[in-house]
N, C-alpha and C. Protein backbone atom coordinates (compact mmCIF):
# COMPACT_ATOMS: atom_id res chain seq x y z
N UNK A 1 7.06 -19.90 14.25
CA UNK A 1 5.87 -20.59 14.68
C UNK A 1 4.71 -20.21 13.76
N UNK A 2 4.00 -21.42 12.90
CA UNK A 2 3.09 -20.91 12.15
C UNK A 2 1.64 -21.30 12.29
N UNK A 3 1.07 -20.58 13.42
CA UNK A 3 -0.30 -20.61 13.81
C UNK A 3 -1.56 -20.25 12.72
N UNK A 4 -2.92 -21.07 12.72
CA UNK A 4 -3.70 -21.48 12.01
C UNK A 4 -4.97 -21.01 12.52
N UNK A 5 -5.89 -21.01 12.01
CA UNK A 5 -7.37 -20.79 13.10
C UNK A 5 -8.34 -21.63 11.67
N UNK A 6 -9.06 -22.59 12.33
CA UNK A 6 -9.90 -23.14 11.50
C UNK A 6 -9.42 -23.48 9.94
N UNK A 7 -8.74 -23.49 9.37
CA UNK A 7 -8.22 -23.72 8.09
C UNK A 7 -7.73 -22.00 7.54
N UNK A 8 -7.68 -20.93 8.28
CA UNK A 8 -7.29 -19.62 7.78
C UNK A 8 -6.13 -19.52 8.61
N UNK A 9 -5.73 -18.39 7.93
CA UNK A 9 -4.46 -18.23 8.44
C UNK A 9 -3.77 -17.72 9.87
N UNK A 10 -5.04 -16.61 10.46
CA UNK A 10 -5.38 -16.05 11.82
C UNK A 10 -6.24 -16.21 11.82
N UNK A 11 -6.79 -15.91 12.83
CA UNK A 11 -8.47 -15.56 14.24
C UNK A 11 -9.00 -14.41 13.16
N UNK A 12 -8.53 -13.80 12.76
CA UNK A 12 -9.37 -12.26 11.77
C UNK A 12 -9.79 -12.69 10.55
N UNK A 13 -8.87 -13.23 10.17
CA UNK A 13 -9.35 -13.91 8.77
C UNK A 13 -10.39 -15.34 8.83
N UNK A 14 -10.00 -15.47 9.59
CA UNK A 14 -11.36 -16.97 9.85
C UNK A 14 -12.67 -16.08 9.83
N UNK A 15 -12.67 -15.17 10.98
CA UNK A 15 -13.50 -14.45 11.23
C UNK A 15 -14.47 -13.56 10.69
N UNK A 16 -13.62 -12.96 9.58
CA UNK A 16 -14.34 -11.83 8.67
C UNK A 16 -14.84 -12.58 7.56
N UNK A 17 -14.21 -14.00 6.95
CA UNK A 17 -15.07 -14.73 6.02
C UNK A 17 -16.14 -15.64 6.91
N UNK A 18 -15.83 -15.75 7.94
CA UNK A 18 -17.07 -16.44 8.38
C UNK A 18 -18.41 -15.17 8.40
N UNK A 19 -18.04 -13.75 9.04
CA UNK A 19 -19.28 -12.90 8.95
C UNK A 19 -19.61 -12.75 7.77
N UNK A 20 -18.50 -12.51 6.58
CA UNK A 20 -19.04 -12.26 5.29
C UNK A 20 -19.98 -13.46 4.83
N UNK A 21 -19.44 -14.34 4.60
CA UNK A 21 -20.54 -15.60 4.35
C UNK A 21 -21.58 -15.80 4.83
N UNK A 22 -21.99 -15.35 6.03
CA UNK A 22 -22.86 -15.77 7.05
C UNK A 22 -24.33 -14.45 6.80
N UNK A 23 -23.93 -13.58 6.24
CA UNK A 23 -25.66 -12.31 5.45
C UNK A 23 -25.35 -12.65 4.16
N UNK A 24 -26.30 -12.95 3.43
CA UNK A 24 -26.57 -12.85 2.16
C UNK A 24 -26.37 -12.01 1.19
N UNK A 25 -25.95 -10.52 1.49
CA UNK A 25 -25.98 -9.48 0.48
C UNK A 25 -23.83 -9.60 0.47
N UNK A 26 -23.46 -9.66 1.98
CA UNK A 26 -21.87 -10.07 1.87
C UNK A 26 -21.76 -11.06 1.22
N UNK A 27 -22.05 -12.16 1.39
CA UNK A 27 -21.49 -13.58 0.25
C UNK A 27 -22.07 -13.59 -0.70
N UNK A 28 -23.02 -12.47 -1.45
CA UNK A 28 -22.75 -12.70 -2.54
C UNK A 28 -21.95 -11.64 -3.13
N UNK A 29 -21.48 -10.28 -2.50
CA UNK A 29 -20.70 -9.55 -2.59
C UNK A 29 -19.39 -10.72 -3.23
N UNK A 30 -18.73 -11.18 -2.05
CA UNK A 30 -17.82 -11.86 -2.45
C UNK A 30 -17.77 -12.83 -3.09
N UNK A 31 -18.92 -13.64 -3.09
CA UNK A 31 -18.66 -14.41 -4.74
C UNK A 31 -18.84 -13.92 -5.97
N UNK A 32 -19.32 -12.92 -5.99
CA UNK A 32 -19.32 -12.12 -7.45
C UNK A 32 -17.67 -11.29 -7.45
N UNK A 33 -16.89 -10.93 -6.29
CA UNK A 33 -15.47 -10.36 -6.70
C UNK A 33 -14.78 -11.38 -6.90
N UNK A 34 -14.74 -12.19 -6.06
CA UNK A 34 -13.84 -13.62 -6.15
C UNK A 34 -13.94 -14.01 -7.66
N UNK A 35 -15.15 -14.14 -8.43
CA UNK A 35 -15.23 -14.61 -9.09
C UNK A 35 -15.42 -13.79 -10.95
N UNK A 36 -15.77 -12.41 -10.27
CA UNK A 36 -15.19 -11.69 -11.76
C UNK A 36 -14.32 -11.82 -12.69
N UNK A 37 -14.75 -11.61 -13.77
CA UNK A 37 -13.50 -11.55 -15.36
C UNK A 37 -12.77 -10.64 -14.54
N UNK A 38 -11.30 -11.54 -14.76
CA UNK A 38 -10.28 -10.84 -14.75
C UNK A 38 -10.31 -9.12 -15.97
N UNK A 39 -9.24 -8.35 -14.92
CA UNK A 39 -8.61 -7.00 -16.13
C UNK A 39 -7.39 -6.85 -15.95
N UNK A 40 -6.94 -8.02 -15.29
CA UNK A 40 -5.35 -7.94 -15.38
C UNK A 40 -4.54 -9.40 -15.88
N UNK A 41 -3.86 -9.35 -16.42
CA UNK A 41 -3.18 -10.20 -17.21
C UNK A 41 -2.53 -11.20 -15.95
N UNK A 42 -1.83 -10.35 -15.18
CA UNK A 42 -1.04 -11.56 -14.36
C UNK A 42 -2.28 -11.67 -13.42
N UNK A 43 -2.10 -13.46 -12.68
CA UNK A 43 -2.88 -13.81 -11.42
C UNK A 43 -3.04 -13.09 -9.95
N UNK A 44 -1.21 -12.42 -9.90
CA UNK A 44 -1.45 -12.33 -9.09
C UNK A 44 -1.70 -11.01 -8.67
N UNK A 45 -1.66 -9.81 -9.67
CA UNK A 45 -2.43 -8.59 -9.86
C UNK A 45 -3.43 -8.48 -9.46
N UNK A 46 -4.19 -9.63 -10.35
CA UNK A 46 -6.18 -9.59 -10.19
C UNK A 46 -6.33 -10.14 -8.66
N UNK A 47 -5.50 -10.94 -7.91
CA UNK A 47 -6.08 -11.48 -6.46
C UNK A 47 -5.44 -9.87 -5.83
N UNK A 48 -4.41 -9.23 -5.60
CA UNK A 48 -4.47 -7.94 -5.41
C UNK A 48 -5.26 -7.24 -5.27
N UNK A 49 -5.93 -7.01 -6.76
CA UNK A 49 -7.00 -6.09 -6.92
C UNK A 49 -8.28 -6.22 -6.10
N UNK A 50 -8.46 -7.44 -6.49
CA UNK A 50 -9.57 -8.17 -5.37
C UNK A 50 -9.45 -7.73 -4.44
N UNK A 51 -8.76 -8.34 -3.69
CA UNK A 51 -8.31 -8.05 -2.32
C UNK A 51 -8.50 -6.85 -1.15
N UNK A 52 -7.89 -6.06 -2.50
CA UNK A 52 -8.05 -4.14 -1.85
C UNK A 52 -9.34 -4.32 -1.93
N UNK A 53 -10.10 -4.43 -2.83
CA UNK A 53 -11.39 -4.34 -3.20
C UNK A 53 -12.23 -3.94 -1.85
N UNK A 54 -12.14 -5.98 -1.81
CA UNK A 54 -12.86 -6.47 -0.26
C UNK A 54 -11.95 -5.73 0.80
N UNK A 55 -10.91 -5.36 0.91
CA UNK A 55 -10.46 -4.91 1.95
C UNK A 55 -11.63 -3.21 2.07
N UNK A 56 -11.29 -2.95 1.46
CA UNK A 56 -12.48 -1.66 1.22
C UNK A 56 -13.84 -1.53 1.20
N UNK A 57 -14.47 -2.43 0.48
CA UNK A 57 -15.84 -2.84 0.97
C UNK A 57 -15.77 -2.85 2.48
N UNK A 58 -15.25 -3.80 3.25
CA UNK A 58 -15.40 -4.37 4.38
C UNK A 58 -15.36 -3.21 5.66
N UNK A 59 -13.96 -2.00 5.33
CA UNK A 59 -13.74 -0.92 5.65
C UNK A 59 -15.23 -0.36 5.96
N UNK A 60 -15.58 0.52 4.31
CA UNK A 60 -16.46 1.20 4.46
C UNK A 60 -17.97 -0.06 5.18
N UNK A 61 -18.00 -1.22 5.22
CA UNK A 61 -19.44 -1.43 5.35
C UNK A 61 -19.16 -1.06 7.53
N UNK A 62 -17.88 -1.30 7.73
CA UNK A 62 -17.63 -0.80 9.38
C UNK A 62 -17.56 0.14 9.90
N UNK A 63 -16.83 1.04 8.88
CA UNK A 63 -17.10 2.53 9.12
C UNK A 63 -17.81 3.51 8.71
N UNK A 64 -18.25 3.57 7.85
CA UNK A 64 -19.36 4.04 6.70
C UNK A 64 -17.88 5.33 6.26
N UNK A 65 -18.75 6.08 5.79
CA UNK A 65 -18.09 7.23 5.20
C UNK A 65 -17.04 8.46 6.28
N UNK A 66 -17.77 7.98 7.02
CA UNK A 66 -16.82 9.39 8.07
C UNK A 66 -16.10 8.18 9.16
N UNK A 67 -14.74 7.83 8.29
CA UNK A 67 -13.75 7.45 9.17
C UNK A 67 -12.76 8.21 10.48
N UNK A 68 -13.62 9.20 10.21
CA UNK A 68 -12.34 10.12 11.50
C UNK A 68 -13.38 9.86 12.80
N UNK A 69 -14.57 9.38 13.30
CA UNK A 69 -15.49 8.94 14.22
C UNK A 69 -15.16 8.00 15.60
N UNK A 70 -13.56 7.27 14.43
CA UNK A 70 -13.34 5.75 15.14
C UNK A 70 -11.67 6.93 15.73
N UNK A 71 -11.98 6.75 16.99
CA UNK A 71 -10.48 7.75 18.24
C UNK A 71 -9.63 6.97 18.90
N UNK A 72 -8.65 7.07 19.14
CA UNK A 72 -8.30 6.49 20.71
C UNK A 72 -7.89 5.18 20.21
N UNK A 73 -8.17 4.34 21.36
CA UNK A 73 -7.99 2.86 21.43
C UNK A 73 -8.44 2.38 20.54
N UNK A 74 -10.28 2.59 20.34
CA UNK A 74 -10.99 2.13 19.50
C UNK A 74 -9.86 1.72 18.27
N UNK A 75 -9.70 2.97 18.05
CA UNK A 75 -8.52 3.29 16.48
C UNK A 75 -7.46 2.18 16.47
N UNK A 76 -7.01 1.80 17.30
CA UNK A 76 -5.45 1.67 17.41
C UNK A 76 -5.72 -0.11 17.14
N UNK A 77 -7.26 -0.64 17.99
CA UNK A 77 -7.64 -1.68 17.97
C UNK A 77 -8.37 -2.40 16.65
N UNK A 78 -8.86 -1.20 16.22
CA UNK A 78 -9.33 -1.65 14.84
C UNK A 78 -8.36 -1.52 13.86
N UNK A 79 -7.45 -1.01 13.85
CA UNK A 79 -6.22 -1.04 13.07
C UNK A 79 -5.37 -2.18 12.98
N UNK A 80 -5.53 -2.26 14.20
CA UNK A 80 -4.65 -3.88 14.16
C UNK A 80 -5.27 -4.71 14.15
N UNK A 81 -6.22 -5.04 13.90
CA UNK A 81 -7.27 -6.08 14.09
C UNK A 81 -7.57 -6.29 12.35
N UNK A 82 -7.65 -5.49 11.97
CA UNK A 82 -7.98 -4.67 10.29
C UNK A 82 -6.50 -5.41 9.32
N UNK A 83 -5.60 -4.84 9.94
CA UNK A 83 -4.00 -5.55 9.22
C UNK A 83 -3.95 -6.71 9.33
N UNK A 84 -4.66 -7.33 10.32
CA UNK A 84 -3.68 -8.73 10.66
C UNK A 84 -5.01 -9.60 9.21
N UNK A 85 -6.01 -8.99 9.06
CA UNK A 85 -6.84 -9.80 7.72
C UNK A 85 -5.63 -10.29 6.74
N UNK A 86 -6.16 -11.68 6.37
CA UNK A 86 -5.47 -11.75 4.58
C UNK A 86 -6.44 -11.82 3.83
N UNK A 87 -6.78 -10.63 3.21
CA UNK A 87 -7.13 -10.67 2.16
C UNK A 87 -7.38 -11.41 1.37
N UNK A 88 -6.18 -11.90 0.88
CA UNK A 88 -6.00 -12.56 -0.32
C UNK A 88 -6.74 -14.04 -0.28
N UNK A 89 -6.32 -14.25 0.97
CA UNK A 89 -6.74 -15.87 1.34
C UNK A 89 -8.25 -15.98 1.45
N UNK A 90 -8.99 -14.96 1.86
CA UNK A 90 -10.43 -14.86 1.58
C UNK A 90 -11.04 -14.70 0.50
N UNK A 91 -10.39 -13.94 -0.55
CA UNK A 91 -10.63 -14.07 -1.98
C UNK A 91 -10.54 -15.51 -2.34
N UNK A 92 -9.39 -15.68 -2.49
CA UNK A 92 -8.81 -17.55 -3.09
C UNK A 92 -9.79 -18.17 -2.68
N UNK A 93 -10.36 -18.24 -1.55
CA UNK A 93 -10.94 -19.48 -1.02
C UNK A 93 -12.58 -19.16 -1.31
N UNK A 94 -12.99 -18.28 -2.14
CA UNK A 94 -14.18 -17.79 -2.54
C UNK A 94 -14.60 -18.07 -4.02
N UNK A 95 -12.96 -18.23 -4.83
CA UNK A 95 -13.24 -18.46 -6.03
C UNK A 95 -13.51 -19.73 -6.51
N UNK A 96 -14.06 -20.12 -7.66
CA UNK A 96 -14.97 -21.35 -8.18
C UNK A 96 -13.18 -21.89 -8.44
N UNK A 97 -13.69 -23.10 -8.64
CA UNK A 97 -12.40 -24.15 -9.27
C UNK A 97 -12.13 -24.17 -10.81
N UNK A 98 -11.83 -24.51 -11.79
CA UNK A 98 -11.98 -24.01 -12.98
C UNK A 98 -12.20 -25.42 -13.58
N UNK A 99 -13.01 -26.01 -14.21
CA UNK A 99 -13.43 -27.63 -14.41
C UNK A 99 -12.05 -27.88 -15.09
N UNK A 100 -12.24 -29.29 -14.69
CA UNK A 100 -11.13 -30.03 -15.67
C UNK A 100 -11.36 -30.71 -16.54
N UNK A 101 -10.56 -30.28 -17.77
CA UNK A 101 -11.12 -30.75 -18.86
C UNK A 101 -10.34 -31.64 -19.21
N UNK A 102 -11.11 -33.27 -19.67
CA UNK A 102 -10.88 -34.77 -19.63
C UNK A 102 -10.69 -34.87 -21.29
């Protein structure tokens, strides 16, 4: 069964590009990663790299620096809530199109 939320892939991922987009200092965070010179040769390295990137940004902008704060349920809920993101698909869908040349 392959469930959808708004054109993303889950409810988390709809979700975290809709907050990122939605303050000004996040979307442009992510249009400047989405959209950096590559440093890796293959495509799908650099959406990787990305990826962790924003996965890490996003981390630290929720937890700040002292991750051992978040206990318990809290933990267990933000963990899974945290995994079920794609990454990748929030990158992709951030990056410019590349013109076509006629």
């Amino acid at each position: 069964m392959c469930e959808t939320y708004n054109g993303y892939s889950n409810y988390q991922t709809w979700v975290t590009s809709l907050w990122l987009d939605n303050e000004p200092y996040t979307n442009e965070f992510l249009y400047k990663l989405a959209n950096r010179e590559p440093v890796h040769e293959s495509e799908i390295a650099e959406l990787v790299d990305k990826a962790d990137d924003l996965e890490g940004y996003v981390r630290d902008m929720l937890l700040g620096d002292d991750n051992a704060n978040l206990h318990g349920m809290g933990s267990d809920l933000y963990t899974h809530a945290i995994s079920a993101i794609n990454w990748r698909e929030i990158v992709s869908s951030h990056k410019e199109e590349e013109p076509v040349q006629v």
